[in-house]
N, C-alpha and C. Protein backbone atom coordinates (compact mmCIF):
# COMPACT_ATOMS: atom_id res chain seq x y z
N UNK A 1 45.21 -14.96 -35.23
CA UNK A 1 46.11 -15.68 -36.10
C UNK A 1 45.73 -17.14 -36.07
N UNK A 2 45.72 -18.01 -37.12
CA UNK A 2 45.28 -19.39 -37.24
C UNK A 2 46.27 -20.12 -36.25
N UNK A 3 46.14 -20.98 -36.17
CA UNK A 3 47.24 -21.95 -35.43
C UNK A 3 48.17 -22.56 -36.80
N UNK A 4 48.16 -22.71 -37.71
CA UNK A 4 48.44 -23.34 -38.48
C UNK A 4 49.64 -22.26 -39.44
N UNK A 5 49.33 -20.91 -39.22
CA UNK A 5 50.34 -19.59 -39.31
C UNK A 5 51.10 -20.13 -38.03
N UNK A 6 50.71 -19.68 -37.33
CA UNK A 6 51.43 -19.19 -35.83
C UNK A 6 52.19 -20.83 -35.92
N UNK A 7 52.09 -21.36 -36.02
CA UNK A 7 53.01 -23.09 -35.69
C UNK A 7 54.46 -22.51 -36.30
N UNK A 8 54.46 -21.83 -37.69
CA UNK A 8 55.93 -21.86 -38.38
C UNK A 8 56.60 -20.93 -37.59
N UNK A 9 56.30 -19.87 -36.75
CA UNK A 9 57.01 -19.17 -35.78
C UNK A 9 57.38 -19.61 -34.58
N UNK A 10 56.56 -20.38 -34.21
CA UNK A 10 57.03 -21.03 -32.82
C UNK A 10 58.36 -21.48 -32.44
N UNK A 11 58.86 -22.00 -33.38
CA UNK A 11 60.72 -22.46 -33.19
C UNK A 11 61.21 -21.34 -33.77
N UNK A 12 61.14 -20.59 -34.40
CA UNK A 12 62.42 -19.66 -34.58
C UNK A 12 62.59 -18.59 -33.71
N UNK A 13 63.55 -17.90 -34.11
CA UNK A 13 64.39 -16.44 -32.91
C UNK A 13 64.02 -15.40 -34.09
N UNK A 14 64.10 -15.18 -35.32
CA UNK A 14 63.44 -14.32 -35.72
C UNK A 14 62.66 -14.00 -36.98
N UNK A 15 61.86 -12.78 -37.62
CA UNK A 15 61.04 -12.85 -38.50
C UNK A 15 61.34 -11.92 -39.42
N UNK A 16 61.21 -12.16 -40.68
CA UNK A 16 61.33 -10.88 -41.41
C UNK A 16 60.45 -10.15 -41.58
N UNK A 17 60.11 -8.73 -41.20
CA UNK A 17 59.46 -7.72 -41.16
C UNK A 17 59.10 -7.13 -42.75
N UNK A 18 58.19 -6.77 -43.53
CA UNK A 18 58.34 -5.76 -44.34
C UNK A 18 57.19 -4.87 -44.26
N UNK A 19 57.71 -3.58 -44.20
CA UNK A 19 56.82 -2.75 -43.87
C UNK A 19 56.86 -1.84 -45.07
N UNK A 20 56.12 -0.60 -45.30
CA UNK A 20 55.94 -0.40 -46.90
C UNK A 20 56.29 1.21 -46.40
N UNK A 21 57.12 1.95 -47.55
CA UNK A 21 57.28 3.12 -47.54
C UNK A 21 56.20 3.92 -48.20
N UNK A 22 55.84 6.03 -48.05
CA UNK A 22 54.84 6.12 -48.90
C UNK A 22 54.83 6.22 -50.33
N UNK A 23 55.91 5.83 -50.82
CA UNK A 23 55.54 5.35 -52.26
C UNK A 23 55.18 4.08 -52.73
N UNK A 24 55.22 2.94 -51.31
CA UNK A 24 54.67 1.69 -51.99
C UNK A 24 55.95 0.68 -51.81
N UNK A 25 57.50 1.29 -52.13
CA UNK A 25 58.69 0.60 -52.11
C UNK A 25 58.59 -0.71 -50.70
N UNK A 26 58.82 -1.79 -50.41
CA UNK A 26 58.77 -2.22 -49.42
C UNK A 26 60.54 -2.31 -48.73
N UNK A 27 60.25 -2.19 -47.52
CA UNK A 27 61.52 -2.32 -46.59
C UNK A 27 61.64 -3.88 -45.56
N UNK A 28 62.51 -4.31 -45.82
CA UNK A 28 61.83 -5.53 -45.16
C UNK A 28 63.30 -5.65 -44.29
N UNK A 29 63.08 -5.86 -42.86
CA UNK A 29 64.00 -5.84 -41.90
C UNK A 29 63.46 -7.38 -40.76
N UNK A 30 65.04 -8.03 -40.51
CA UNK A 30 64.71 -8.97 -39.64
C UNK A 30 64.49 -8.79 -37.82
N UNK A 31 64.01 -9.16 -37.78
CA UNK A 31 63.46 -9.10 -36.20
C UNK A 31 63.25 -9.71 -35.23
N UNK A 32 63.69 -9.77 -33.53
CA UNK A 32 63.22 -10.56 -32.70
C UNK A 32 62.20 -10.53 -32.76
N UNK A 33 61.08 -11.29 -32.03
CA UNK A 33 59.70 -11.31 -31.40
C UNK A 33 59.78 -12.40 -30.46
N UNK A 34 58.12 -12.20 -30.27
CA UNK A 34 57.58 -13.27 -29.32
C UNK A 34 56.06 -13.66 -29.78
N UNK A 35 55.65 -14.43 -28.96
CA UNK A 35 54.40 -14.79 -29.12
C UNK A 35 53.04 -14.89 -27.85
N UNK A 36 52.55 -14.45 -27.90
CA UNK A 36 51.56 -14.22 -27.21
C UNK A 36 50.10 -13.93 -27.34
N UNK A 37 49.11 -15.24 -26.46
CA UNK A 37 48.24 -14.89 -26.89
C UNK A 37 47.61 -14.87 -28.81
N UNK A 38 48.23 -15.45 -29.23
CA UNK A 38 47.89 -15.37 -30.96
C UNK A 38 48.04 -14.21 -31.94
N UNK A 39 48.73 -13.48 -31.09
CA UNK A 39 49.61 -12.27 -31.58
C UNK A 39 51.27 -12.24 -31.84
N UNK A 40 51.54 -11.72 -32.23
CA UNK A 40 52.84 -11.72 -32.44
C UNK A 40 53.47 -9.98 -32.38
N UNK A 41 54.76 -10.08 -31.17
CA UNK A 41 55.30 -8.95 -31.24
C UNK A 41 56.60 -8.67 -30.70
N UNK A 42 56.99 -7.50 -31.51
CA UNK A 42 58.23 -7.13 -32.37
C UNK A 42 58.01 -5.58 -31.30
N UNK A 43 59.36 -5.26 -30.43
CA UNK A 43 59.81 -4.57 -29.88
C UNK A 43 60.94 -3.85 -30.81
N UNK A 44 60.74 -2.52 -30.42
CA UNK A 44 62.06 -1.18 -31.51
C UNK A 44 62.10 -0.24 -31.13
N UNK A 45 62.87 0.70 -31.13
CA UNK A 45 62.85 1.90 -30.31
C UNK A 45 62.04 3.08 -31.72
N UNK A 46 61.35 3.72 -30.52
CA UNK A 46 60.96 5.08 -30.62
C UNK A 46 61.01 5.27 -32.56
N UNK A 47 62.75 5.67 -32.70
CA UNK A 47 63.15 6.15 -33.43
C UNK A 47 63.47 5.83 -34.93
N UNK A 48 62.78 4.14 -35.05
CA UNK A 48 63.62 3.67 -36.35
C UNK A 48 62.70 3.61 -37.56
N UNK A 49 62.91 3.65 -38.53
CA UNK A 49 62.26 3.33 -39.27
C UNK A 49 60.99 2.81 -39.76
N UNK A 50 61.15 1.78 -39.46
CA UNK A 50 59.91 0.73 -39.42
C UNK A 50 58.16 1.43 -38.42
N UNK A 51 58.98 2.31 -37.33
CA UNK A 51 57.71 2.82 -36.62
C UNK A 51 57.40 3.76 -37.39
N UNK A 52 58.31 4.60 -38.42
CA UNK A 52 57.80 6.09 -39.02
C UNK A 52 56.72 4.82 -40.53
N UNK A 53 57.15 3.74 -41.14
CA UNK A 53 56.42 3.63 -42.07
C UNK A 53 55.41 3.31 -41.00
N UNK A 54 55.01 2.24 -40.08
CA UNK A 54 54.07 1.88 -39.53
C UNK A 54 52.99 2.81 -39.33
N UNK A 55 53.60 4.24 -39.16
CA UNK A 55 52.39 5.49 -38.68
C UNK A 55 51.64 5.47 -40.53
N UNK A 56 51.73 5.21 -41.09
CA UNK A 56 51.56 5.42 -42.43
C UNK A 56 50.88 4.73 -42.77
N UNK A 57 51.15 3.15 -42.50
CA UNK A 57 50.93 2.26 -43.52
C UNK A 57 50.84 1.11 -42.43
N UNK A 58 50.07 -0.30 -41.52
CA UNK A 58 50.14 -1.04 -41.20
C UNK A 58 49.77 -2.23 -41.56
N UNK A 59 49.78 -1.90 -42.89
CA UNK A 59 49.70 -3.24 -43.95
C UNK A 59 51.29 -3.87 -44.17
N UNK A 60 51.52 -4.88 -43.49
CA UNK A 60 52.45 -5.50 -43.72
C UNK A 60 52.43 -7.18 -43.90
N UNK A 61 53.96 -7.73 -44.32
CA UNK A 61 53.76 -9.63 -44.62
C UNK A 61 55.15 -9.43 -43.73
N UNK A 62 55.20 -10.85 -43.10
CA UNK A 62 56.15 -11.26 -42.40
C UNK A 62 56.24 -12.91 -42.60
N UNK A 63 57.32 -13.23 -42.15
CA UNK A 63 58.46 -14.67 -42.51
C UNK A 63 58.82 -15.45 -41.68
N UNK A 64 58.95 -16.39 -41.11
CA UNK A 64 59.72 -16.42 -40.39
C UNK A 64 61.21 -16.57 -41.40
N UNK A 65 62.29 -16.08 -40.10
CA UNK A 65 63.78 -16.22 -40.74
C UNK A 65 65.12 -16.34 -40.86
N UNK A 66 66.55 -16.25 -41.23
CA UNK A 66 67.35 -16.48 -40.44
C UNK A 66 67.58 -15.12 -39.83
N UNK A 67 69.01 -14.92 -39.05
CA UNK A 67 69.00 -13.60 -38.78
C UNK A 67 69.64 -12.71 -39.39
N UNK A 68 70.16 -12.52 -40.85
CA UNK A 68 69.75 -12.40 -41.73
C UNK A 68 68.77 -11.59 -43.02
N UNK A 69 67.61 -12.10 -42.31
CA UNK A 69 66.30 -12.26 -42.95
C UNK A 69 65.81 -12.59 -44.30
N UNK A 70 66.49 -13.90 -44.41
CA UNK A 70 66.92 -15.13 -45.30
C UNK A 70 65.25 -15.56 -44.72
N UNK A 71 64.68 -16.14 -45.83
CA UNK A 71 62.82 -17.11 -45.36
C UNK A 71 63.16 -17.90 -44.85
N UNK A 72 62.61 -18.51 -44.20
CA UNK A 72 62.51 -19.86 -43.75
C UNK A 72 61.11 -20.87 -43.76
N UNK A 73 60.14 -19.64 -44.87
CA UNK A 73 58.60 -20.43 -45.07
C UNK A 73 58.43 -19.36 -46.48
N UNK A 74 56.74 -19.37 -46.06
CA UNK A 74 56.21 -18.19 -46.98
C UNK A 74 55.74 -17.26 -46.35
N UNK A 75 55.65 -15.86 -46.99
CA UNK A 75 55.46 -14.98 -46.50
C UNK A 75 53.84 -14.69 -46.02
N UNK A 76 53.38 -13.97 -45.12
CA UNK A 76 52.06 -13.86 -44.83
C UNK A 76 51.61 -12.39 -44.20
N UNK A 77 50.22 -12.33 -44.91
CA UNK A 77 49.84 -10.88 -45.27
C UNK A 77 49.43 -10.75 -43.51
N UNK A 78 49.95 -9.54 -43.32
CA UNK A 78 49.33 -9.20 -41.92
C UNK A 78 49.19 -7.46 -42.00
N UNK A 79 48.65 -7.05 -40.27
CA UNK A 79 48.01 -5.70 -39.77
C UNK A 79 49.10 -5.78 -38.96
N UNK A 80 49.63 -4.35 -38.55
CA UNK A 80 50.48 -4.29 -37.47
C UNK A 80 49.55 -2.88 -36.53
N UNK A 81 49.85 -3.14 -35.44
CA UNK A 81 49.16 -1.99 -34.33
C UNK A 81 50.11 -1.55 -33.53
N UNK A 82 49.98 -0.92 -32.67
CA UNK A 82 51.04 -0.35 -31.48
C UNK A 82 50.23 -0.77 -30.29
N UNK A 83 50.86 -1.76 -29.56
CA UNK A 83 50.40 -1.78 -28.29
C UNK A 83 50.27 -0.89 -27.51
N UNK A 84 49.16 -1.62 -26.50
CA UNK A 84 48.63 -0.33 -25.54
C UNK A 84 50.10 -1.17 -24.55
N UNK A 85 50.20 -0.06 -23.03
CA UNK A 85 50.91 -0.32 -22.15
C UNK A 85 51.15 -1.80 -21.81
N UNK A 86 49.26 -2.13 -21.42
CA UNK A 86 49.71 -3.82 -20.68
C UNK A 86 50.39 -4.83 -21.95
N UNK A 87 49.69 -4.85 -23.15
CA UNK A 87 50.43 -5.73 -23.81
C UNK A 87 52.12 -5.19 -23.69
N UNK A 88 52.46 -4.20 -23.83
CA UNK A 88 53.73 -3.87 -24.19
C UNK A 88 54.49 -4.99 -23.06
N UNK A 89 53.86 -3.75 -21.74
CA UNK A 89 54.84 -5.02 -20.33
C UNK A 89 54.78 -6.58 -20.59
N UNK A 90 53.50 -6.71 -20.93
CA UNK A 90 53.68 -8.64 -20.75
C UNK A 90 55.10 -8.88 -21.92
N UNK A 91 54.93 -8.30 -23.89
CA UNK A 91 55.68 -8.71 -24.59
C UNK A 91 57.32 -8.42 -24.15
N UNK A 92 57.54 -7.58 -23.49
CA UNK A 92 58.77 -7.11 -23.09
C UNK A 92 59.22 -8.24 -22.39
N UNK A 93 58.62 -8.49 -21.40
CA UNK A 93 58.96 -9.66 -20.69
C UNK A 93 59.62 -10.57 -21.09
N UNK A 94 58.21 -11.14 -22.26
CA UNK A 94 58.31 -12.42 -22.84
C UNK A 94 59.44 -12.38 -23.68
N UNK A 95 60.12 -11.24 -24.31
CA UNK A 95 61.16 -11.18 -24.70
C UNK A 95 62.32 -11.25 -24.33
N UNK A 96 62.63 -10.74 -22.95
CA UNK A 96 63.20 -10.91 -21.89
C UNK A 96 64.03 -12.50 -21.46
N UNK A 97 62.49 -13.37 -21.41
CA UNK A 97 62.24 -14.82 -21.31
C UNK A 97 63.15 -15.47 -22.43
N UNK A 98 62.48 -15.10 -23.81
CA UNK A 98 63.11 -15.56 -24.77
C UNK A 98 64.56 -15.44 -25.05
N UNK A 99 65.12 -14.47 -25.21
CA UNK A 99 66.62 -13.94 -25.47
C UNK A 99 67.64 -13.74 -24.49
N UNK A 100 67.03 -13.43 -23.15
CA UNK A 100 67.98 -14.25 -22.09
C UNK A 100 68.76 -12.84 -22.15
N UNK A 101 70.08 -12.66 -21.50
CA UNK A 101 70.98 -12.01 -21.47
C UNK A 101 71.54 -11.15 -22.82
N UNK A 102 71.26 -11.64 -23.61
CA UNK A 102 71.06 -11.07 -25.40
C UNK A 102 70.02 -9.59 -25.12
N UNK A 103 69.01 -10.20 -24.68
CA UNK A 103 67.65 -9.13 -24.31
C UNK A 103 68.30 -7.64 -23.63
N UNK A 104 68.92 -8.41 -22.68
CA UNK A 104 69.55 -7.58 -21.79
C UNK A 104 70.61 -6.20 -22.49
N UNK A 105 71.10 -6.85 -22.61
CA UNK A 105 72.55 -6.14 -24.28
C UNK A 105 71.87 -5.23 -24.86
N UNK A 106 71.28 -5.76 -25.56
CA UNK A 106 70.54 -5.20 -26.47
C UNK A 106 69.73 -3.78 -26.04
N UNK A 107 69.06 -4.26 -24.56
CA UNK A 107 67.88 -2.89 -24.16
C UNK A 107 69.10 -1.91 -24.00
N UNK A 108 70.30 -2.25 -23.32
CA UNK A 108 71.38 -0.97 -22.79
C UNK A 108 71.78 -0.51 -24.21
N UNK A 109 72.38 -1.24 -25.06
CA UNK A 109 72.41 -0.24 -26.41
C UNK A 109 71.72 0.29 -27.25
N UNK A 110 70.26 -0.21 -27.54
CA UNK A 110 69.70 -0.33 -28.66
C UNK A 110 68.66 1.04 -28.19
N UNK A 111 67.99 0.81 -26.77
CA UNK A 111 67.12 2.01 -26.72
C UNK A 111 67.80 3.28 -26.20
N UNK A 112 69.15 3.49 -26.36
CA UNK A 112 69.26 4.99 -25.62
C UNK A 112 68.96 5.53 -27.31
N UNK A 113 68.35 5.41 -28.12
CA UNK A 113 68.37 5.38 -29.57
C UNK A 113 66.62 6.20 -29.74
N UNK A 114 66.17 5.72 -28.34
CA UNK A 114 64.48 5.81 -28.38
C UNK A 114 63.94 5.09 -27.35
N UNK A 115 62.35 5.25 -26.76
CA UNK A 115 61.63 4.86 -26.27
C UNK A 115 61.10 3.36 -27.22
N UNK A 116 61.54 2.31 -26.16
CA UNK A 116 60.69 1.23 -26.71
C UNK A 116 59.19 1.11 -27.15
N UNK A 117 58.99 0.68 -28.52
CA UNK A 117 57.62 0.85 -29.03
C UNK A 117 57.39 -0.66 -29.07
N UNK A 118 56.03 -1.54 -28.69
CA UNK A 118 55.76 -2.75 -29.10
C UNK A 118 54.60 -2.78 -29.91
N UNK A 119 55.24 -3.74 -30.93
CA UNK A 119 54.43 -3.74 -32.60
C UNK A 119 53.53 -5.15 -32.15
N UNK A 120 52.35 -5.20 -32.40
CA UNK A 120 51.43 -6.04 -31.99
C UNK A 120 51.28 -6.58 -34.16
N UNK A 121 51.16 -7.60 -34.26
CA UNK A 121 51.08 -8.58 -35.52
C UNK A 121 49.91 -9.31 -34.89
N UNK A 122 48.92 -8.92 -36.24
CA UNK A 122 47.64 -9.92 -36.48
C UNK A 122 47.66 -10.20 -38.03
N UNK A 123 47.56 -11.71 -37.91
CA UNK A 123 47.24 -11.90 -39.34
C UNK A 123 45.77 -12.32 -39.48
């Protein structure tokens, strides 16, 4: 990712996601992340959406945004991947880091839903 992408994410808490269904329709959902390394990544369980288009399709654009997922720039064309294990642990962390006790909340409700998946973003 350029530095000059990656700068408009650096201050915000989250991004708008759009990921593409197989007819093409786009779904665009807001999202925590983090940053690492010149990657960018977006933790979700197992089960939602966004991982069934991702098996499909990892052509996606992302935003930064409110939470919401109101812009807060312009949008930019990216690849999404599934992390292997080690990235996963480090981004988990770093998410951890970031969101504080929010993080926390969130893992007790959000993943009895699914196994946490971490979405690795390259633009």
């Amino acid at each position: 990712m350029s530095y000059d992408n990656l700068t408009e994410f650096l201050k915000e808490k989250y991004l708008n996601l759009e990921t593409y269904r197989n007819d093409g329709q786009a779904v665009q959902t807001p999202v925590w992340f983090v940053v690492d390394s010149g990657i960018i990544y977006v933790t979700t369980p197992s089960t939602t959406g966004k991982v069934k288009r991702l098996n499909h399709n990892k052509n996606i654009r992302i935003v930064p945004s409110d939470l919401k997922g109101k812009p807060k720039g312009n949008w930019i064309a990216a690849t999404a991947y599934f992390a292997n294990e080690s990235e996963s642990k480090q981004a988990i962390q770093l998410r951890k880091k970031k969101y504080g006790l929010m993080a926390k909340l969130v893992n007790i409700s959000v993943y009895r839903k699914g196994i946490p998946i971490v979405i690795g973003i390259k633009v």
